[in-house]
Protein backbone atom coordinates (compact mmCIF):
# COMPACT_ATOMS: atom_id res chain seq x y z
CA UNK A 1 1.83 21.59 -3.73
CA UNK A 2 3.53 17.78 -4.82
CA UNK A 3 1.62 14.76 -4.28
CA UNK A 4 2.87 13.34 -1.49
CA UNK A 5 1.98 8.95 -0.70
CA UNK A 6 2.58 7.82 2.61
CA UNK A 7 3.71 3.96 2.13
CA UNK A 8 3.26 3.10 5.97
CA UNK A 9 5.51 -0.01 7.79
CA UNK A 10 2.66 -2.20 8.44
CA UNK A 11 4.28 -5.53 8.90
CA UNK A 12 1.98 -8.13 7.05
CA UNK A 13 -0.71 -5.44 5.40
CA UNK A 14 -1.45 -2.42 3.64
CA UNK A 15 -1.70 1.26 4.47
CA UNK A 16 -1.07 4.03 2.50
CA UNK A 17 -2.28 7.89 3.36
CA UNK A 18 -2.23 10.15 0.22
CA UNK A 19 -2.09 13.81 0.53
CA UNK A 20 -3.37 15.18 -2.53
CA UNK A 21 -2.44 18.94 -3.82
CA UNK A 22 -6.76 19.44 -3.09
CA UNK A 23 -5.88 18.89 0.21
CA UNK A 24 -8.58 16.36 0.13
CA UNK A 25 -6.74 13.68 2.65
CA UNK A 26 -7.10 10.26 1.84
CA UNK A 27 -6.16 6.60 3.69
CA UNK A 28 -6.20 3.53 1.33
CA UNK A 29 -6.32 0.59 3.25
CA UNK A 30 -5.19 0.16 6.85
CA UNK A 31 -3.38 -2.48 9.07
CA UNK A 32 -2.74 -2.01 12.70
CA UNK A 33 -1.21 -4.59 13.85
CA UNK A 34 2.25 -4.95 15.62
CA UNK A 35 2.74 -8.29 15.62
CA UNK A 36 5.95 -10.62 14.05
CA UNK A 37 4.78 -14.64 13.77
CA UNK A 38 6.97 -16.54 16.54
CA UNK A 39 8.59 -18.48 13.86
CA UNK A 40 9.96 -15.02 12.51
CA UNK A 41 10.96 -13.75 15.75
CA UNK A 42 12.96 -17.27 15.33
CA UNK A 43 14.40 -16.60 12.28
CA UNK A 44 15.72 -13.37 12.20
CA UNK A 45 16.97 -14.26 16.26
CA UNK A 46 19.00 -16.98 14.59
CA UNK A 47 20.37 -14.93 11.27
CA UNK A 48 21.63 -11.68 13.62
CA UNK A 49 23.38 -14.53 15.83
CA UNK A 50 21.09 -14.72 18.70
CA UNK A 51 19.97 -16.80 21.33
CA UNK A 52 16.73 -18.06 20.01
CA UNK A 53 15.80 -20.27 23.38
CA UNK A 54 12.37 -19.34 24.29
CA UNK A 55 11.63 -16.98 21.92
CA UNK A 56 9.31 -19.57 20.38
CA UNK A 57 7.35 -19.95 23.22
CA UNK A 58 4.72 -17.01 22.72
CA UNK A 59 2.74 -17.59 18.50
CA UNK A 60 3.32 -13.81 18.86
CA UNK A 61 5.56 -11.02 19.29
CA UNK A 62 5.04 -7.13 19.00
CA UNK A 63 8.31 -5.51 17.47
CA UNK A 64 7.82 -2.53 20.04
CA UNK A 65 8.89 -5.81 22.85
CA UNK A 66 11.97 -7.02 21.01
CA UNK A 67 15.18 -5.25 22.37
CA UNK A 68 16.36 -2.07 20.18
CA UNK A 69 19.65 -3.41 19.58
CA UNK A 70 18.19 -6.90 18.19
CA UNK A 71 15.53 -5.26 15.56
CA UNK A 72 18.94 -3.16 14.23
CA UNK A 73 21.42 -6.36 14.18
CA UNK A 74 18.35 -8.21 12.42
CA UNK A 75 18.19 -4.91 9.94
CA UNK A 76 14.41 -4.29 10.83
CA UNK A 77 12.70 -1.33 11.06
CA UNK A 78 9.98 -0.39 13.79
CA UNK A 79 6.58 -1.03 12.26
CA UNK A 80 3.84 2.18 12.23
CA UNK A 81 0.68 2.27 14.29
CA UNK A 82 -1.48 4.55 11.68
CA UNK A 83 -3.52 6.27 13.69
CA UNK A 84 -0.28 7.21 15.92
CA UNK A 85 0.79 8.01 12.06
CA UNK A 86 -2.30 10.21 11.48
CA UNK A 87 -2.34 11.72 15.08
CA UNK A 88 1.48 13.12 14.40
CA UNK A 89 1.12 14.36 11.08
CA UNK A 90 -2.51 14.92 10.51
CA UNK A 91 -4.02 15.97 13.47
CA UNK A 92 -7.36 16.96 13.66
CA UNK A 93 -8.05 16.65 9.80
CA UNK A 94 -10.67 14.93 8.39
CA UNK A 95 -10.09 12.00 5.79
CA UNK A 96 -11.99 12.70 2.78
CA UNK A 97 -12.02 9.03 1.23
CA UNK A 98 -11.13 5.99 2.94
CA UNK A 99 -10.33 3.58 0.31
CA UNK A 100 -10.83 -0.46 1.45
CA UNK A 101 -9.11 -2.05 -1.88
CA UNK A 102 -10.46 -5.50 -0.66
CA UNK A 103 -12.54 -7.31 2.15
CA UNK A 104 -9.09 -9.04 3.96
CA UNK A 105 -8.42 -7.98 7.54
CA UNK A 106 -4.88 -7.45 6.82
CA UNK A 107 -5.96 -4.17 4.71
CA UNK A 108 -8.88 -3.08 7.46
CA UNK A 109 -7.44 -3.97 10.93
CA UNK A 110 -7.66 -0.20 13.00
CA UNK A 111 -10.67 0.43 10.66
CA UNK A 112 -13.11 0.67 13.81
CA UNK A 113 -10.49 3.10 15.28
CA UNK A 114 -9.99 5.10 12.73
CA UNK A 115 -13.95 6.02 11.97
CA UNK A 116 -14.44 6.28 15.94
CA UNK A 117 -11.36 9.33 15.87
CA UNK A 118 -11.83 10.91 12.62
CA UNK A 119 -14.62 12.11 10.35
CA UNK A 120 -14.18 9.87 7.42
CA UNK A 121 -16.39 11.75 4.58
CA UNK A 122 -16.40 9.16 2.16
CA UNK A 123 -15.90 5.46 1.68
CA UNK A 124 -14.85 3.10 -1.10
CA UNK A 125 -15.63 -0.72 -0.86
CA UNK A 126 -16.23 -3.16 -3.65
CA UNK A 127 -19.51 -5.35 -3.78
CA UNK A 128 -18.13 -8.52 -1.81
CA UNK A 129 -17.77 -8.06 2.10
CA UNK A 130 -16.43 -10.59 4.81
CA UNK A 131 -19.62 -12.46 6.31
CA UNK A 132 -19.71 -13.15 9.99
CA UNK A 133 -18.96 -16.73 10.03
CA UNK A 134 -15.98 -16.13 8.25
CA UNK A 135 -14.30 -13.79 10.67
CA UNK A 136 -15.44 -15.84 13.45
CA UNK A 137 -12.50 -17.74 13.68
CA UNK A 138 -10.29 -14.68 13.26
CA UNK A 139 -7.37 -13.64 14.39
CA UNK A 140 -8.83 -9.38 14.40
CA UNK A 141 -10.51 -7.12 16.21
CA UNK A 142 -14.14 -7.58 16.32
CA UNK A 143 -14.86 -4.46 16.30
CA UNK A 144 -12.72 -3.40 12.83
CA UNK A 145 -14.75 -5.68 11.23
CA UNK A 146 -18.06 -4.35 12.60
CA UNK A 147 -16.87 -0.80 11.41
CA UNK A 148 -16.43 -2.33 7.80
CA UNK A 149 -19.83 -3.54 8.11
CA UNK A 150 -21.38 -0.58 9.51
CA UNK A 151 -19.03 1.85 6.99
CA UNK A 152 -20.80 -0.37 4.12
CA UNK A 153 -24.11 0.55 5.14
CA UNK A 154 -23.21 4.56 5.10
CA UNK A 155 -25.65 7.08 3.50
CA UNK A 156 -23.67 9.64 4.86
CA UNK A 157 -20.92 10.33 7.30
CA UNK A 158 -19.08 8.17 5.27
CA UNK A 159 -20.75 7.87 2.35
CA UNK A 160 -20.39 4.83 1.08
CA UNK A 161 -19.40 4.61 -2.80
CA UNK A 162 -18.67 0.97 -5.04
CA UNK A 163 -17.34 2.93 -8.03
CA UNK A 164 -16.04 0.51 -10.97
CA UNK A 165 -13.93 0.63 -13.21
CA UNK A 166 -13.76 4.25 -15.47
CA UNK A 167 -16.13 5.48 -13.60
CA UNK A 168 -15.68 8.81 -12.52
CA UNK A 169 -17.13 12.12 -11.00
CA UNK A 170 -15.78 15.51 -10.06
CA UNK A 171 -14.07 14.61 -7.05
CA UNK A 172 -11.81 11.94 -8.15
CA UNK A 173 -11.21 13.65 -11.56
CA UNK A 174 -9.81 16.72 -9.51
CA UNK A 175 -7.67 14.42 -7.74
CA UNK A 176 -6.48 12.65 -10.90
CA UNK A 177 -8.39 9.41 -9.94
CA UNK A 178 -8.71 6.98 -12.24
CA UNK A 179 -9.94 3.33 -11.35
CA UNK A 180 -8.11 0.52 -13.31
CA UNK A 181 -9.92 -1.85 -12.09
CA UNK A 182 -12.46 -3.92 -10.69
CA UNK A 183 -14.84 -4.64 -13.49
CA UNK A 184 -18.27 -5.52 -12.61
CA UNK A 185 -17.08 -9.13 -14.34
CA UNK A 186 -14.33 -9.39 -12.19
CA UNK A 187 -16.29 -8.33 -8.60
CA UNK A 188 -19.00 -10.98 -9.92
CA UNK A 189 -16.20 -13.40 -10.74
CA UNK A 190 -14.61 -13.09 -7.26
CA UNK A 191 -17.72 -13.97 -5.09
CA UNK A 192 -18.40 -16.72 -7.26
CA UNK A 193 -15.18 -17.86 -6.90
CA UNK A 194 -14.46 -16.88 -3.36
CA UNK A 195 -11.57 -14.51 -4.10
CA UNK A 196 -11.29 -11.19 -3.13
CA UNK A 197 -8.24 -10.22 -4.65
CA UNK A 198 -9.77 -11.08 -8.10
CA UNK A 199 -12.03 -7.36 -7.52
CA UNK A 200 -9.33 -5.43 -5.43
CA UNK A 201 -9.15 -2.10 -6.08
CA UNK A 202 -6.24 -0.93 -8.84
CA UNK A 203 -6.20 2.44 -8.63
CA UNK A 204 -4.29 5.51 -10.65
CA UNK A 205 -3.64 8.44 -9.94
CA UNK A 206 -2.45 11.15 -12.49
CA UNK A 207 -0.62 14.89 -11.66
CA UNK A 208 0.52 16.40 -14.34
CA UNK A 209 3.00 14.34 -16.44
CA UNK A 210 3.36 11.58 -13.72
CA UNK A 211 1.28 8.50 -13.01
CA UNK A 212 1.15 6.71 -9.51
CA UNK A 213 -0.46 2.72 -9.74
CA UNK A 214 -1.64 1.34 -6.23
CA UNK A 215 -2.12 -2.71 -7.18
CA UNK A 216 -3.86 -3.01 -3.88
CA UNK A 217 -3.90 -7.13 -3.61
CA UNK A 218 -4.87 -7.80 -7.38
CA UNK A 219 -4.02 -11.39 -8.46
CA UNK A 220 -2.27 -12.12 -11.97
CA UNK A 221 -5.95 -13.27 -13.18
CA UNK A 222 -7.19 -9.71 -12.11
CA UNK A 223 -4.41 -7.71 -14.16
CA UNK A 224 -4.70 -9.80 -16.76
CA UNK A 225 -8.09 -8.58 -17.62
CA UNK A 226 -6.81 -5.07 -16.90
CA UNK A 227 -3.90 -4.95 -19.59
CA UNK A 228 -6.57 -6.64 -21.92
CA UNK A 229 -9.22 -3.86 -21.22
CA UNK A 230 -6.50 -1.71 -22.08
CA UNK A 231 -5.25 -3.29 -25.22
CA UNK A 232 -2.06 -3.82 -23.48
CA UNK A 233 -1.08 -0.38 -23.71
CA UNK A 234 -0.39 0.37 -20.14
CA UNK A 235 1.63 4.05 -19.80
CA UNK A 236 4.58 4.38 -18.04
CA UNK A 237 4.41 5.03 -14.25
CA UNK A 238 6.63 7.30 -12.08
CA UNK A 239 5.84 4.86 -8.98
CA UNK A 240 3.93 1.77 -8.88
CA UNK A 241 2.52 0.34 -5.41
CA UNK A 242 3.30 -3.65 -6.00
CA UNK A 243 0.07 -5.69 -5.95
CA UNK A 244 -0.19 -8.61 -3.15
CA UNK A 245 2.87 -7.36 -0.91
CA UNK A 246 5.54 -8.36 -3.98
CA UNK A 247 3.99 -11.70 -4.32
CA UNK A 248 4.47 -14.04 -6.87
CA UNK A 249 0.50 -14.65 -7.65
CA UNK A 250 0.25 -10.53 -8.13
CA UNK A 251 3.17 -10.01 -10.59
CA UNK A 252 1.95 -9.70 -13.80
CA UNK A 253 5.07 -9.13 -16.43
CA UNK A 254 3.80 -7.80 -18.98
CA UNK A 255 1.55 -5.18 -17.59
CA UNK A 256 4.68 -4.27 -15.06
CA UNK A 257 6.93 -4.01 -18.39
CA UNK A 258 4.43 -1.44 -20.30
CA UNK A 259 4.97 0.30 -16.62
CA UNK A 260 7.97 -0.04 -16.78
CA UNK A 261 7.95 2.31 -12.77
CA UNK A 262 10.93 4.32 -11.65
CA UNK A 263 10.27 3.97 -8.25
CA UNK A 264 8.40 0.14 -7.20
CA UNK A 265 6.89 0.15 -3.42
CA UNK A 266 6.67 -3.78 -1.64
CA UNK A 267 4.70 -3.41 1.42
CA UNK A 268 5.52 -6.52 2.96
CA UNK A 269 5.77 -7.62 6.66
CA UNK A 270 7.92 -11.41 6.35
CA UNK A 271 9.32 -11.78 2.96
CA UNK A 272 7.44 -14.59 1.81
CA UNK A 273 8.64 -17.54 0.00
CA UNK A 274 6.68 -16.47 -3.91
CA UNK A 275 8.37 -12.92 -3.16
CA UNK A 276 8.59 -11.84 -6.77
CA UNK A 277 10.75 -8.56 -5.41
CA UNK A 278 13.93 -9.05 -8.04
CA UNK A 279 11.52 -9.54 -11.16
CA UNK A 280 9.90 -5.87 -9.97
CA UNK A 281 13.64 -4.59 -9.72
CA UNK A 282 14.19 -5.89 -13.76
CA UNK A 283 11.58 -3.06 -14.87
CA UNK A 284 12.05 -0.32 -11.95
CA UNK A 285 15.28 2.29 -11.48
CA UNK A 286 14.39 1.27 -7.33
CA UNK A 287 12.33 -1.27 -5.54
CA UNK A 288 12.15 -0.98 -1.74
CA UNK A 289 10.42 -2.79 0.77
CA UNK A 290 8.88 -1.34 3.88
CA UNK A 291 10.59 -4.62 5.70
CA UNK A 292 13.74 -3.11 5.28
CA UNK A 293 13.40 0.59 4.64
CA UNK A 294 10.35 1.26 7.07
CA UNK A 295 7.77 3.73 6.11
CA UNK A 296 8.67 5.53 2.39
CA UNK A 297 7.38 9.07 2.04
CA UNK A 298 7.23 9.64 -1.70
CA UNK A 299 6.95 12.95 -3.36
CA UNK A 300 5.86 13.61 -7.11
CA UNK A 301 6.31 16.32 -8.99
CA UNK A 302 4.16 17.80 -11.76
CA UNK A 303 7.02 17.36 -14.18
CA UNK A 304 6.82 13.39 -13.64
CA UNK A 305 10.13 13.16 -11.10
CA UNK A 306 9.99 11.65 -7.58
CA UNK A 307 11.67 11.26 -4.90
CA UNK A 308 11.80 9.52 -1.63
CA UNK A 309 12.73 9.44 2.44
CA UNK A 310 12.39 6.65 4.57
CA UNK A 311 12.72 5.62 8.22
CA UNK A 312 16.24 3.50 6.96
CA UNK A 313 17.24 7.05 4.83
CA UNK A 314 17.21 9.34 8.06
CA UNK A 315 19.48 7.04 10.11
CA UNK A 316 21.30 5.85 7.71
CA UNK A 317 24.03 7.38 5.03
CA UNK A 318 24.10 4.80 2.61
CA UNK A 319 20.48 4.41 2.22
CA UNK A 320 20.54 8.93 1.91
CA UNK A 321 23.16 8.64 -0.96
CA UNK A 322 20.55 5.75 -2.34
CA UNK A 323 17.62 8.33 -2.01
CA UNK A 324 19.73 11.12 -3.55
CA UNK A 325 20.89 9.31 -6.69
CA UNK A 326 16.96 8.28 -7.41
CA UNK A 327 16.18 11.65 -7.37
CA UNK A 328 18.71 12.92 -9.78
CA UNK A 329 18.00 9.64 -11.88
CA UNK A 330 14.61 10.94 -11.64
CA UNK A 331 14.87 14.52 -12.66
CA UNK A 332 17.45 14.11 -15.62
CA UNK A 333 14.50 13.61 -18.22
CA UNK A 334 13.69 16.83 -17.17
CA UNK A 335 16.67 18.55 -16.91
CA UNK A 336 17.86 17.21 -20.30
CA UNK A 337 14.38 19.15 -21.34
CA UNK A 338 15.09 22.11 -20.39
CA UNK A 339 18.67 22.52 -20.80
CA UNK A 340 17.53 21.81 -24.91
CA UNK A 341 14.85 24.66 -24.59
């Protein structure tokens, strides 16, 4: 059985559900919401050629309400609800780890759903949390946040774990875990500073000859300190997860060089302004966005080949042949190896 990563169309957050060959099931991060910003709306009404008059009247608008024919002139795909997700693919199955990379509602929003439909076993947070007063004036769901807060808390059913970096135990070594980082420096550093993206989770994940990175929302500052712990002698990956939705302020070049991915994932809802997407592509065979390809389902071998569908790949040809030719591009390390056997 592959490793399979579910990189879920989320609009302007994080989910990703990893189905490991233990069959231990596991959700890292999660974002349920369906809205576009207004101004968006705006802007993609005005660059497919349409009517824009009133559009900016309501702040927000839920993709699922635009008109089908508009979201495929505007080349958008339909975002993912993830418990929908879950429901169709996973029913019924119990998620091992839930994995919160940082305390920012964009990477917990559907958290209070999720732990009120499945049994979540086990639960990853680092030391910082969101207080009260701070999600007062919040755009989310009450209730998410109260299930971070009460998930925190767990002594079992889930059990709540703040594992740092290196450290290990059976579990995650059987799934290939590894954590890259935060430090306990770094998770100190961030609440003194008031940044949570300075003690996000990075996270790797080894089968076999390949190596998977999830950058969850680490800042440059934050892998700066991880490709120092590491005397700059980051290994290659076969897919790397881009820190901070593709920013700018999570692209850190040299440890993205030593990675030097075939396959770079950009979960990103508007493409923001410090998009740092085309610096990725310099040091990856493929970078695609969940914008404009939807949700990616990437498998990875043993051998340390990948390859990918999407929602854009199963309606459309071009974006197949795409798929297709990263595969082969892939594989041809291996088959070179074992046509010279």
């Amino acid at each position: 059985m592959p490793l399979k990563l579910h990189f879920l169309n989320v609009g302007h957050g994080d989910c990703t559900i990893i189905e490991f060959p233990s069959d231990r099931l596991t959700v890292v991060d999660i974002n349920r919401s369906e809205d576009l910003v207004g101004e968006e709306v705006v802007e993609i009404a005005k660059g497919a050629g349409w009517d824009a008059t009133g559009v900016a009247a309501a702040s927000r608008w839920r993709l699922a309400d635009l008109p089908t024919d508009f979201i495929k002139a505007a080349g958008l795909m339909p975002l993912c609800d993830p418990l929908g997700y879950l429901d169709t693919y996973f029913p019924r199955r119990d998620i091992f780890r839930f994995v919160a990379t940082h305390p920012d509602m964009d990477h917990l929003s559907g958290l209070g759903g999720l732990l009120k439909t499945r049994n979540v076993l086990n639960f990853w947070h680092v030391a910082d949390g969101i207080a009260k007063e701070d999600f007062d004036e919040s755009r989310y769901d009450l209730a998410d946040w109260e299930g971070y807060e009460h998930a925190r808390e767990g002594i079992s059913s889930p059990k709540a774990v703040s594992p740092k970096r290196l450290e290990a135990n059976h579990y995650w070594k059987e799934d290939g875990m590894s954590i890259w980082s935060p430090s306990t420096d770094l998770e100190s550093l961030a609440e003194s500073t008031d940044d949570p993206n300075l003690a996000s989770y990075v996270l790797a994940l080894r089968y076999g000859k390949a190596l998977v990175v999830l950058g969850g929302d680490a800042n440059v500052s934050a892998w700066d300190d991880v490709y120092s712990h590491f005397g700059g002698e980051l290994p290659k990956a076969t897919v790397l997860k881009a820190s901070h939705h593709g920013r700018k302020s999570g692209y850190h070049q040299p440890s993205v060089e030593c990675l030097s991915p075939d396959l770079t994932i950009i979960s990103v809802g508007k493409k923001p302004p410090s998009d740092a997407s085309q610096l990725y592509a310099q040091y990856s065979d493929a970078a695609l966005s969940t914008r404009h390809h939807g949700s990616i389902v990437v498998t990875v071998h043993e051998q340390g080949n990948s390859s990918y569908e999407s929602d854009r790949t199963r309606h459309d040809d071009d974006a197949k042949g795409e798929a297709q030719l990263y595969a082969l591009k892939s594989a041809l390390p291996l088959i070179r190896q074992l046509t010279q056997a």
